[in-house]
N, C-alpha and C. Protein backbone atom coordinates (compact mmCIF):
# COMPACT_ATOMS: atom_id res chain seq x y z
N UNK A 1 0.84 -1.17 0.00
CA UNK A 1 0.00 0.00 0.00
C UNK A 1 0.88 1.23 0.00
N UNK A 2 0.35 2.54 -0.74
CA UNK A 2 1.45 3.64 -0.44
C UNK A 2 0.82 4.11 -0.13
N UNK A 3 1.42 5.28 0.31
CA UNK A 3 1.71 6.41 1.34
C UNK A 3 0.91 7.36 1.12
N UNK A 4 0.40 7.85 2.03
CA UNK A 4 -0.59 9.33 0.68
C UNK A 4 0.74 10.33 0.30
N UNK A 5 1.68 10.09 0.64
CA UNK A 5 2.52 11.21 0.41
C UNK A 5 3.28 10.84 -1.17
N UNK A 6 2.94 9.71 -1.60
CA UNK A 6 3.54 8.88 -2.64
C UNK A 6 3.11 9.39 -3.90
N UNK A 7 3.81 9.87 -4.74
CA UNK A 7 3.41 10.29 -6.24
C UNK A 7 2.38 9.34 -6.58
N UNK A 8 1.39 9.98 -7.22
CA UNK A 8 0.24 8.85 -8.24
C UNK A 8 1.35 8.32 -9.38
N UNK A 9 0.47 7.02 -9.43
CA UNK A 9 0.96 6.02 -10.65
C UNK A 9 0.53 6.72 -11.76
N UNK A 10 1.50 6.64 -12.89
CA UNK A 10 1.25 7.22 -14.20
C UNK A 10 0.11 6.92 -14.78
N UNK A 11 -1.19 8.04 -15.12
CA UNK A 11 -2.47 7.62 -15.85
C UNK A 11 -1.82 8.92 -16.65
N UNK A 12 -2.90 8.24 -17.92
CA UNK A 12 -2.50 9.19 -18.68
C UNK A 12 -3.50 10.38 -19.13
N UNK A 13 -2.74 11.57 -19.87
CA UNK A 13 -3.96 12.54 -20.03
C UNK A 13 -4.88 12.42 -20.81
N UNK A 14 -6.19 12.77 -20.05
CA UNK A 14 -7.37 12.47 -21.05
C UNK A 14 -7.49 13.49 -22.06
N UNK A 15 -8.15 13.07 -23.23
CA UNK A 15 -8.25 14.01 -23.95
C UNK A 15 -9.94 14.68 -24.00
N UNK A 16 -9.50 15.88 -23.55
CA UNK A 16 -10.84 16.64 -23.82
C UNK A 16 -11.23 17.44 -24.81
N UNK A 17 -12.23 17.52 -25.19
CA UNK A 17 -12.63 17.94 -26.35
C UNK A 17 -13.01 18.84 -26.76
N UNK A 18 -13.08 19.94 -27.43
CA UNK A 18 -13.44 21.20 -27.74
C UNK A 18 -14.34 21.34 -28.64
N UNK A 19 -15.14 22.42 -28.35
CA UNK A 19 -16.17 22.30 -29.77
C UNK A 19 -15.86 23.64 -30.23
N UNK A 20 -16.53 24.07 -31.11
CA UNK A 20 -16.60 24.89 -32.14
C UNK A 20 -17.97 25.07 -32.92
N UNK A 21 -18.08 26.91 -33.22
CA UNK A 21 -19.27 27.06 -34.12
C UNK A 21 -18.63 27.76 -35.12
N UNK A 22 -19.13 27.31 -36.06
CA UNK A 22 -18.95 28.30 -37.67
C UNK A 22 -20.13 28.92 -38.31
N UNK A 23 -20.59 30.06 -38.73
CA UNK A 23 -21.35 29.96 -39.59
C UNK A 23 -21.06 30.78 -40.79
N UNK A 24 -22.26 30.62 -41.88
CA UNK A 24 -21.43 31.58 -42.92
C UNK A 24 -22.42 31.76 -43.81
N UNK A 25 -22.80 33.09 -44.80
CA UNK A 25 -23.65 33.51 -45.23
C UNK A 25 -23.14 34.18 -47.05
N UNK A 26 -24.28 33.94 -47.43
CA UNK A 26 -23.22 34.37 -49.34
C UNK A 26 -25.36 34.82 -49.86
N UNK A 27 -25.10 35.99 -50.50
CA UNK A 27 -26.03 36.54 -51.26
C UNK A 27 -25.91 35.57 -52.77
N UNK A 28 -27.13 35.61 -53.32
CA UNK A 28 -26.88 34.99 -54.53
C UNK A 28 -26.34 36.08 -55.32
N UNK A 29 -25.51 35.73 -56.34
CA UNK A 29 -24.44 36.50 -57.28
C UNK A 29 -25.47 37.49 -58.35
N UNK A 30 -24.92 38.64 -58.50
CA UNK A 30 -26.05 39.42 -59.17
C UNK A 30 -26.41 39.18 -60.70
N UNK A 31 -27.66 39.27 -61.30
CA UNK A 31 -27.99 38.33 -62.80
C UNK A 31 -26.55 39.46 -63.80
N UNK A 32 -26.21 40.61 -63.28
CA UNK A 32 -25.16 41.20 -64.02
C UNK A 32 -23.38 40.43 -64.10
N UNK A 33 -23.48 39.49 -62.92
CA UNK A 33 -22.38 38.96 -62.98
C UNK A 33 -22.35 37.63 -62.53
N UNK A 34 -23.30 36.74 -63.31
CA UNK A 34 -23.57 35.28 -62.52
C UNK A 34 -22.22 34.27 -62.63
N UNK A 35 -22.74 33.65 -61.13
CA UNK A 35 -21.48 32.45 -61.00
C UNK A 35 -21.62 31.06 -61.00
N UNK A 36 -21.17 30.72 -61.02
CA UNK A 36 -21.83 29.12 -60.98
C UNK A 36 -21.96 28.64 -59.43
N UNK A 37 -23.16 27.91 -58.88
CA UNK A 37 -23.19 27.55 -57.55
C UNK A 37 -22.33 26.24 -57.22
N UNK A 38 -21.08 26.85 -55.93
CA UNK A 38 -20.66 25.61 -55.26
C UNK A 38 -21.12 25.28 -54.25
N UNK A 39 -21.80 24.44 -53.83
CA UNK A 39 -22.40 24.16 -52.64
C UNK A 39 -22.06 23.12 -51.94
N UNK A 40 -21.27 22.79 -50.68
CA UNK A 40 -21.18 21.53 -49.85
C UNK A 40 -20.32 20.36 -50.89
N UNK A 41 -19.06 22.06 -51.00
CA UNK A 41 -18.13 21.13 -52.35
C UNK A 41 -18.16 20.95 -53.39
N UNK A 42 -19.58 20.84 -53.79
CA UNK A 42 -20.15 20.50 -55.28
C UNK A 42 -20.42 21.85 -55.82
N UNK A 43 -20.64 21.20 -57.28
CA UNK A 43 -20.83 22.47 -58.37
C UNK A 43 -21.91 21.67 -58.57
N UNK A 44 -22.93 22.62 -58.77
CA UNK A 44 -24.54 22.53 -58.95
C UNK A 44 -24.72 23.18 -60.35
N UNK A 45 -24.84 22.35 -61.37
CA UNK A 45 -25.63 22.81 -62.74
C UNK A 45 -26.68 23.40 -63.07
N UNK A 46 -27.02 24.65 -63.53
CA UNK A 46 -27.66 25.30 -63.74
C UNK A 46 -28.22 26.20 -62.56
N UNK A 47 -28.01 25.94 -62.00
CA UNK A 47 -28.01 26.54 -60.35
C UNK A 47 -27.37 27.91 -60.53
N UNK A 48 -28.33 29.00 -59.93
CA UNK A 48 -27.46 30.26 -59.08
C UNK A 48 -26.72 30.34 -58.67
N UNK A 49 -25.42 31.01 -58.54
CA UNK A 49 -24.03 30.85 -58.06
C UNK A 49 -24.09 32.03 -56.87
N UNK A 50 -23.30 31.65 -55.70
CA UNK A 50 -23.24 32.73 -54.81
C UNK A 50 -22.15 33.99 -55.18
N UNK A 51 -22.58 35.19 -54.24
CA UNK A 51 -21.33 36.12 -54.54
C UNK A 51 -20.21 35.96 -53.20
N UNK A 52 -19.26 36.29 -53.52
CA UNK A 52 -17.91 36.14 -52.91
C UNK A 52 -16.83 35.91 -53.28
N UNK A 53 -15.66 36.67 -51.58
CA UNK A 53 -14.38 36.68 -52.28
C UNK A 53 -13.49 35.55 -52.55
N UNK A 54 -13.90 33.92 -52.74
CA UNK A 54 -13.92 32.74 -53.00
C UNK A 54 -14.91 32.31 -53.80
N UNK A 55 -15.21 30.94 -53.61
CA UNK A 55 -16.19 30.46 -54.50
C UNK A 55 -17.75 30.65 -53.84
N UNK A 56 -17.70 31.37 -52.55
CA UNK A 56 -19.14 31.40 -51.96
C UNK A 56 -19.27 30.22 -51.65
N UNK A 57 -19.08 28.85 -51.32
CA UNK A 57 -19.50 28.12 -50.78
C UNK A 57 -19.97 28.03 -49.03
N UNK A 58 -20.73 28.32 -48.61
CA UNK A 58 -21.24 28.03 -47.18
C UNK A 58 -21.32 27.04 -46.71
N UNK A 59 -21.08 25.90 -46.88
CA UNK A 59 -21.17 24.90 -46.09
C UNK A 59 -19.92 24.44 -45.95
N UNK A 60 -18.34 24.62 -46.68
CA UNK A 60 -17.37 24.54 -46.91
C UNK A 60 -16.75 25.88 -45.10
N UNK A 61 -16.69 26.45 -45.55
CA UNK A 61 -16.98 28.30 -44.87
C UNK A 61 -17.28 28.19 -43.81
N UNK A 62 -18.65 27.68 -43.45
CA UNK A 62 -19.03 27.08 -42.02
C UNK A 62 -18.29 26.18 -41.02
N UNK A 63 -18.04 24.94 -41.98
CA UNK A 63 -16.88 24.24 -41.75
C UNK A 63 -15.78 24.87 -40.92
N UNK A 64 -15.30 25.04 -42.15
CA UNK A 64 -13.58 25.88 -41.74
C UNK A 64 -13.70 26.85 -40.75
N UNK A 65 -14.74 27.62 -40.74
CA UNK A 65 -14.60 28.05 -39.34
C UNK A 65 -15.09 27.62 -38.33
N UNK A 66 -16.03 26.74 -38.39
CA UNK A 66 -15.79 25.82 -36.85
C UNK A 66 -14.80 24.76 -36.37
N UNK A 67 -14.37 24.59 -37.25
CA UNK A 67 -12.63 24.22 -37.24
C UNK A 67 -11.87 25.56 -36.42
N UNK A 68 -11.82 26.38 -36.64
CA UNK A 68 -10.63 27.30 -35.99
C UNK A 68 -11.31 27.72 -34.53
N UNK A 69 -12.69 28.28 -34.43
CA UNK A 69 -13.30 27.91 -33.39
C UNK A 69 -12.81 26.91 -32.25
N UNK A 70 -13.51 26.32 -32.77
CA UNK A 70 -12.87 24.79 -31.94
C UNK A 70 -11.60 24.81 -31.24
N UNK A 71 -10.56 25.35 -32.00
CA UNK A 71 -9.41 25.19 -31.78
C UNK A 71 -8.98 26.55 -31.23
N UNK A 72 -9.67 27.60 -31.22
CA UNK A 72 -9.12 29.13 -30.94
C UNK A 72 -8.25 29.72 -31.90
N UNK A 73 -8.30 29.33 -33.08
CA UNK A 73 -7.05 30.09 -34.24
C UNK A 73 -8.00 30.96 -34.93
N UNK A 74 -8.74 31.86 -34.34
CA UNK A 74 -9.58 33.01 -35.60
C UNK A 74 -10.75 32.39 -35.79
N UNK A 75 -10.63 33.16 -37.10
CA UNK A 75 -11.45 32.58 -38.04
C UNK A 75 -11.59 32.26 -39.38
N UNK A 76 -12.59 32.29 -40.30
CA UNK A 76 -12.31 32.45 -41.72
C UNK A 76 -11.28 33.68 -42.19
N UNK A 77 -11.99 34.37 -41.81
CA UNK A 77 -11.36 36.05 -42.34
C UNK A 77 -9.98 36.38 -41.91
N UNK A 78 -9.86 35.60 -40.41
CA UNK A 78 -8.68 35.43 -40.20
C UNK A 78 -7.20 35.19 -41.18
N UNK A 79 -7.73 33.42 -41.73
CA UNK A 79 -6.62 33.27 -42.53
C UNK A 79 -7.28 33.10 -44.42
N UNK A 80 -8.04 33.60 -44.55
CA UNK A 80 -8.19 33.65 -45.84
C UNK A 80 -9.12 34.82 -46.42
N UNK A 81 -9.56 35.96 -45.39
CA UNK A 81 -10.16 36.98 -45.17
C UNK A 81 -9.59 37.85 -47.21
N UNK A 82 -10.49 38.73 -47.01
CA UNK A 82 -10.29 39.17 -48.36
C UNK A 82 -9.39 40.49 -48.57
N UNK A 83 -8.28 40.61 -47.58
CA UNK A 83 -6.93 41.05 -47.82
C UNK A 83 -6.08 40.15 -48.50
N UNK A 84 -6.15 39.25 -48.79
CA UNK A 84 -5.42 37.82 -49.32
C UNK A 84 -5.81 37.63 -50.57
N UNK A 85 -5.29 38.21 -51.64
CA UNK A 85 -5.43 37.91 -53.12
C UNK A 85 -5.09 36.78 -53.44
N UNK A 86 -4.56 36.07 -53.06
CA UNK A 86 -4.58 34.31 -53.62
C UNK A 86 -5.64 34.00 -52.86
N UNK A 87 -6.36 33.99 -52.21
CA UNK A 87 -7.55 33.30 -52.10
C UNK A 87 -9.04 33.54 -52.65
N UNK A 88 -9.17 34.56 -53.79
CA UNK A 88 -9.78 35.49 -54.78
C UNK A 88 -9.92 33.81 -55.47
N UNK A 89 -11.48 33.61 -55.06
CA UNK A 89 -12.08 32.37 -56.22
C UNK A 89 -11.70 31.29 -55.64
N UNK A 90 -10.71 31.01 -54.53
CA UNK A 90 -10.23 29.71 -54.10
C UNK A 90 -11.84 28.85 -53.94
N UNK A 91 -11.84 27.61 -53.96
CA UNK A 91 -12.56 26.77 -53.98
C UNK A 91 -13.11 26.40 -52.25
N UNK A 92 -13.86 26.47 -51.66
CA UNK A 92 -14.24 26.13 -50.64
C UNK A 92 -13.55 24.62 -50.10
N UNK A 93 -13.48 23.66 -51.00
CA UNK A 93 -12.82 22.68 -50.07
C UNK A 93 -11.18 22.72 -50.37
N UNK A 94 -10.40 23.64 -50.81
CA UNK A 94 -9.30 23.89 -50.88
C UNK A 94 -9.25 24.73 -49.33
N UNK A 95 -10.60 25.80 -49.31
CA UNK A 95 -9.96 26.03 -47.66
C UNK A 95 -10.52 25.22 -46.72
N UNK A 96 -11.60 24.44 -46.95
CA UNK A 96 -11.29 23.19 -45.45
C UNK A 96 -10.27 22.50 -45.06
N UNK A 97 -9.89 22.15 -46.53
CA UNK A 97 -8.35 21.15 -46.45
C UNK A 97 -7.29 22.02 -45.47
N UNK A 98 -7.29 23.62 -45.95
CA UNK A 98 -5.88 23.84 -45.27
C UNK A 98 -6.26 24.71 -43.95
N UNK A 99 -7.52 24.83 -43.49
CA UNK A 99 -8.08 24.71 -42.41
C UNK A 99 -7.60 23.73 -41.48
N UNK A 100 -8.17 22.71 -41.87
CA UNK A 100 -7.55 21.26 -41.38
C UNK A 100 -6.33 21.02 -40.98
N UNK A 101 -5.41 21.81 -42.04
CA UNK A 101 -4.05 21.49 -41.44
C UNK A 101 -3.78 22.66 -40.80
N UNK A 102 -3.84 23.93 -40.57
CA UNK A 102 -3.41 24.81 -39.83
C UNK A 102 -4.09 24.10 -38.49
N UNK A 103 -5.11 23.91 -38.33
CA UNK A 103 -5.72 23.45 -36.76
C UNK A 103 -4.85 21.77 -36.38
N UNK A 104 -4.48 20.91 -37.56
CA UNK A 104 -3.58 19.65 -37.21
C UNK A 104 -2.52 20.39 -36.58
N UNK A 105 -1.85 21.20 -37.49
CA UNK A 105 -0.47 22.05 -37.16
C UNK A 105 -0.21 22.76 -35.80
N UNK A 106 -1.46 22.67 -35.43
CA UNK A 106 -1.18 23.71 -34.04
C UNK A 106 -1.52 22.63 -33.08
N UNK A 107 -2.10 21.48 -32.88
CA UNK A 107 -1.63 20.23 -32.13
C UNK A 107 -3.24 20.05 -31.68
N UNK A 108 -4.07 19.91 -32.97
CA UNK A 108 -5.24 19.15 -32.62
C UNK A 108 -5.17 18.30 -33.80
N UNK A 109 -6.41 17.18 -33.21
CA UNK A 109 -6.90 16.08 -33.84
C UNK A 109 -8.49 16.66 -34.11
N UNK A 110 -9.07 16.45 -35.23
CA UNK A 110 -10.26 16.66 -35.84
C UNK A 110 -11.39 15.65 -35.33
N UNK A 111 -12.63 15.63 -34.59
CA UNK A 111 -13.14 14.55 -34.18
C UNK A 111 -14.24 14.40 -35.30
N UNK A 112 -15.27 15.36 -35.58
CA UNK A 112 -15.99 15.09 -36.70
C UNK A 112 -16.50 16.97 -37.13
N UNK A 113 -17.30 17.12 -38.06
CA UNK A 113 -17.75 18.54 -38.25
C UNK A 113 -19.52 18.26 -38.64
N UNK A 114 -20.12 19.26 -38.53
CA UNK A 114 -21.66 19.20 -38.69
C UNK A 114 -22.42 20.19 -39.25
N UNK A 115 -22.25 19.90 -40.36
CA UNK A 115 -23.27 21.35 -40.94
C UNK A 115 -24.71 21.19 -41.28
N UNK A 116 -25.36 22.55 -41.28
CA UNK A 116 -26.69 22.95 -41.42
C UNK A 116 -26.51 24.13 -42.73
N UNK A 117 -27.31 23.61 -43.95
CA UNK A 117 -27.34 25.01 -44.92
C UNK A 117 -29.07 25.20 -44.33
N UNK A 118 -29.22 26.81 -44.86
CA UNK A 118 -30.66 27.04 -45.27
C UNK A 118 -30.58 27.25 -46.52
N UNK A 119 -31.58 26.91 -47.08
CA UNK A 119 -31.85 27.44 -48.58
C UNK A 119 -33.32 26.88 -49.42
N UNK A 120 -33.79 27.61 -50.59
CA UNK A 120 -35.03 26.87 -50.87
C UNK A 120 -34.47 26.11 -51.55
N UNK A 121 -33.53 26.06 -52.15
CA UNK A 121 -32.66 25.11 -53.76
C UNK A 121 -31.34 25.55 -53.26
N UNK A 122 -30.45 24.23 -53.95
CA UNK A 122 -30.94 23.15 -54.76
C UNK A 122 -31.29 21.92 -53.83
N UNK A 123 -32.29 20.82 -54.31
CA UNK A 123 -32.82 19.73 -53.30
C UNK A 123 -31.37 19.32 -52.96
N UNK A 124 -31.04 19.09 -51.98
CA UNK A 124 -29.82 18.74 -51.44
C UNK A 124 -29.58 16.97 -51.21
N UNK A 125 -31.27 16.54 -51.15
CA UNK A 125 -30.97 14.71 -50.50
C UNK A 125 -30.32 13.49 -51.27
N UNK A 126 -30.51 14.16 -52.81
CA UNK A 126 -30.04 13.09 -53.70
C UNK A 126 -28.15 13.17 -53.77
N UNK A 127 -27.78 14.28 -53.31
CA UNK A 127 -26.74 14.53 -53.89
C UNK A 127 -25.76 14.91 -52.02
N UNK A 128 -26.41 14.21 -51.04
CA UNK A 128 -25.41 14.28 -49.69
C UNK A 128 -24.40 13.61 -49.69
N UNK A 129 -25.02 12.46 -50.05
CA UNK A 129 -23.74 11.46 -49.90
C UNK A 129 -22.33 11.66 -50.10
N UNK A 130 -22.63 12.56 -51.57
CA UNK A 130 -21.47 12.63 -52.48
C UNK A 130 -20.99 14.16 -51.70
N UNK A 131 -21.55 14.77 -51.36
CA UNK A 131 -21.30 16.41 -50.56
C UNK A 131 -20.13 15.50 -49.17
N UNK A 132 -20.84 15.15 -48.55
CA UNK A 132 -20.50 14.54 -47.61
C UNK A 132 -18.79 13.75 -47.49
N UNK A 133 -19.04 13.14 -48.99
CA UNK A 133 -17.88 11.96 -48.85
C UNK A 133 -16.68 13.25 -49.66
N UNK A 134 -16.69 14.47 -50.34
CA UNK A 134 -15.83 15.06 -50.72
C UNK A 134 -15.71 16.37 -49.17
N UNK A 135 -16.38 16.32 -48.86
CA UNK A 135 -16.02 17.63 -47.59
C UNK A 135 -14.88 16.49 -46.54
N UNK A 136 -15.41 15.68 -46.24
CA UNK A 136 -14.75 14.38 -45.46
C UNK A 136 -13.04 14.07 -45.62
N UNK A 137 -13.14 14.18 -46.81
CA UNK A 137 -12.09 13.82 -47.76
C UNK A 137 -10.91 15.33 -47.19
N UNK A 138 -11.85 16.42 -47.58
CA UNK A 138 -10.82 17.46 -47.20
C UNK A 138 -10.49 17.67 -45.70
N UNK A 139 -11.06 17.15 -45.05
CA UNK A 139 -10.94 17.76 -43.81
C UNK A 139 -10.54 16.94 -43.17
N UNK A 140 -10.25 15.40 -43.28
CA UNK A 140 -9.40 14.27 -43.44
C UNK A 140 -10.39 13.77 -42.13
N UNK A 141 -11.56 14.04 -41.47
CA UNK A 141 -12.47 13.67 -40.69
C UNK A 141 -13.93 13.68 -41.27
N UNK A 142 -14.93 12.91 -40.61
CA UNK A 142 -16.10 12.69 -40.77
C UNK A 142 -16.99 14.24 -40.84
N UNK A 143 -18.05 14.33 -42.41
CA UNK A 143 -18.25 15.49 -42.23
C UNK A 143 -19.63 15.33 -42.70
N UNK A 144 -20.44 15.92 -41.19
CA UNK A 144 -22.09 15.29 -42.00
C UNK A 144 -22.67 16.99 -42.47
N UNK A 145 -23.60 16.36 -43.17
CA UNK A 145 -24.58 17.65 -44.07
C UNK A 145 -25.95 17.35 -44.19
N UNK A 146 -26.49 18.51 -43.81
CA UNK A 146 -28.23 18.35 -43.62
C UNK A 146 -28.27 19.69 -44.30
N UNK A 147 -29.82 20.14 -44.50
CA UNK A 147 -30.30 20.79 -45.46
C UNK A 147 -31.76 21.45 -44.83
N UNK A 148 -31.66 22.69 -44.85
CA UNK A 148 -33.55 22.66 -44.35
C UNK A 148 -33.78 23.82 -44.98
N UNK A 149 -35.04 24.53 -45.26
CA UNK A 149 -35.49 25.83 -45.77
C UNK A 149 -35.70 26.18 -44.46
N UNK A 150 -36.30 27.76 -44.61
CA UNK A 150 -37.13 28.77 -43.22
C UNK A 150 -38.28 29.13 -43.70
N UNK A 151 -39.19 28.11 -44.89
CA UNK A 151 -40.51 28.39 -44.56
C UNK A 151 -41.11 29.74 -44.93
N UNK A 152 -40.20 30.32 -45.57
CA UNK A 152 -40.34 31.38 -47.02
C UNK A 152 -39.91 32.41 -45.99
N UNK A 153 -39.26 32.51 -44.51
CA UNK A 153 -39.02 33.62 -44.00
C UNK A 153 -37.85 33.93 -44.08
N UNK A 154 -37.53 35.16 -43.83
CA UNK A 154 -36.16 35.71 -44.11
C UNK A 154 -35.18 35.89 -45.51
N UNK A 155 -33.96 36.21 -45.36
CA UNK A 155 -33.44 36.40 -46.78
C UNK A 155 -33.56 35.09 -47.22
N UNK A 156 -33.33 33.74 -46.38
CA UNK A 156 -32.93 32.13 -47.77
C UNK A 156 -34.56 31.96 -47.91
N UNK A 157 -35.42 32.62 -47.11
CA UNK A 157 -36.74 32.54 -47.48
C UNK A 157 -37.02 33.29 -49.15
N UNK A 158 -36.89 34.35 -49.31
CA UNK A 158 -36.74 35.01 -49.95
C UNK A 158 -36.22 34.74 -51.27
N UNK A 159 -35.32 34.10 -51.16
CA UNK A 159 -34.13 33.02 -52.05
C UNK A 159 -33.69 34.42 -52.69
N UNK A 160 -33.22 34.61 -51.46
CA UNK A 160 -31.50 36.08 -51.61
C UNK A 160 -30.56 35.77 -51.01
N UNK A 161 -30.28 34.49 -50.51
CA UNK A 161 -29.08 33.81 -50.97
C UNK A 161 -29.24 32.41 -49.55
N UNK A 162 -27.81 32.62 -49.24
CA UNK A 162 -27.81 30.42 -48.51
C UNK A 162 -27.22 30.98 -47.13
N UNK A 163 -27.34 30.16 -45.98
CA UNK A 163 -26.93 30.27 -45.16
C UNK A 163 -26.61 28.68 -44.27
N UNK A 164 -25.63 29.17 -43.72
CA UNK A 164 -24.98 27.55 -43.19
C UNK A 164 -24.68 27.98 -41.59
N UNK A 165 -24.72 26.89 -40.76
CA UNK A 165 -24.25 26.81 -39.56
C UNK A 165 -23.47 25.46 -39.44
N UNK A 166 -22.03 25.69 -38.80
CA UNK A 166 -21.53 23.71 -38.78
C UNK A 166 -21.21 24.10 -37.08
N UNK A 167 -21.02 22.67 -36.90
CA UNK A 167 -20.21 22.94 -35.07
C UNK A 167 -19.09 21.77 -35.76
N UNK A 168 -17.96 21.47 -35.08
CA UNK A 168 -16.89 21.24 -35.00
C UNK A 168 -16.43 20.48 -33.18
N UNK A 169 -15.83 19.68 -33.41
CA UNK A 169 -15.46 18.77 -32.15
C UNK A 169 -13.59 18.36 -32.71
N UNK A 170 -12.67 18.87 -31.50
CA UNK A 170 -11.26 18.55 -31.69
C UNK A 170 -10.96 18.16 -30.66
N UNK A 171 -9.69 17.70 -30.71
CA UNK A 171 -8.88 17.32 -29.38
C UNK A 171 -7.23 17.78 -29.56
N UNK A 172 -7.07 18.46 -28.33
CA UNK A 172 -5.19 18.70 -28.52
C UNK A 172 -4.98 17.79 -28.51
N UNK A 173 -3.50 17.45 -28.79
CA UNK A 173 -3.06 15.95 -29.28
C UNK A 173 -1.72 16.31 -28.41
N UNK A 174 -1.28 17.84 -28.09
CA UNK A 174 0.19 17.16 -27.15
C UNK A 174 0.32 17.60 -26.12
């Protein structure tokens, strides 16, 4: 038996977990300068394209910043904010990916991410899977996607443009 005065036996540190919120908002692109819509990674055919200083993707956007959230590194605007002329058109899952690694880089592990778009279009259910398995891909963790309207209220009521909310779950790793 030891001593109470006796060092504890080596347990090791638990890892606790952090969460994170992102959200992110894009007007649809004006009929004077239309874009093509990326949405949840994907390029949507014939679809309205959002405006922004990237590709407008929101569910990508949401992401990445509940990634830095999570982790306390900023935010979007932080590291790809629109003082940053190389990121002019960048692709939304080009910045989850390096989202991902700035938050790996600073000594977390990614546990999963969770997004919410609003919007009236495009139907989103046929085409999750594939949203899903390319956001996943970038963010080198599990990345789910759901879809809902607001019931004709507000601007995605309106269909003046998309709006996303994700949360984010990490763990320091050292």
């Amino acid at each position: 038996m030891s001593s109470p005065d006796a060092p504890a036996p080596f347990a090791p540190k638990p890892l606790l977990p952090r969460t994170g919120i992102g959200m992110d908002v894009h007007a649809y692109a004006p009929d004077s300068g239309p874009r093509p819509l990326w949405l949840g990674g994907l390029h949507w055919e014939g679809e309205r394209g959002l405006a922004g200083h990237s590709d407008g993707d929101p569910v990508a956007h949401a992401a990445a910043d509940a990634l830095f959230s999570a982790s306390g590194l900023g935010d979007l605007g932080t590291h790809f904010g629109t003082d940053r002329p190389e990121f002019a058109g960048a692709s939304g899952i080009t910045l989850l990916a390096e989202a991902a690694r700035i938050v790996r880089n600073e000594g977390f592990q990614i546990g999963n991410i969770a997004v919410q778009f609003v919007a009236n279009r495009p139907k989103f259910g046929p085409r999750r899977e594939e949203s899903q398995k390319v956001l996943s891909e970038a963010a080198g963790a599990p990345v789910s996607v759901s879809a809902t309207t607001s019931d004709g209220l507000g601007f995605t009521g309106r269909g003046e443009g998309i709006a996303a909310v994700a949360s984010a779950l990490v763990y320091r790793t050292d």
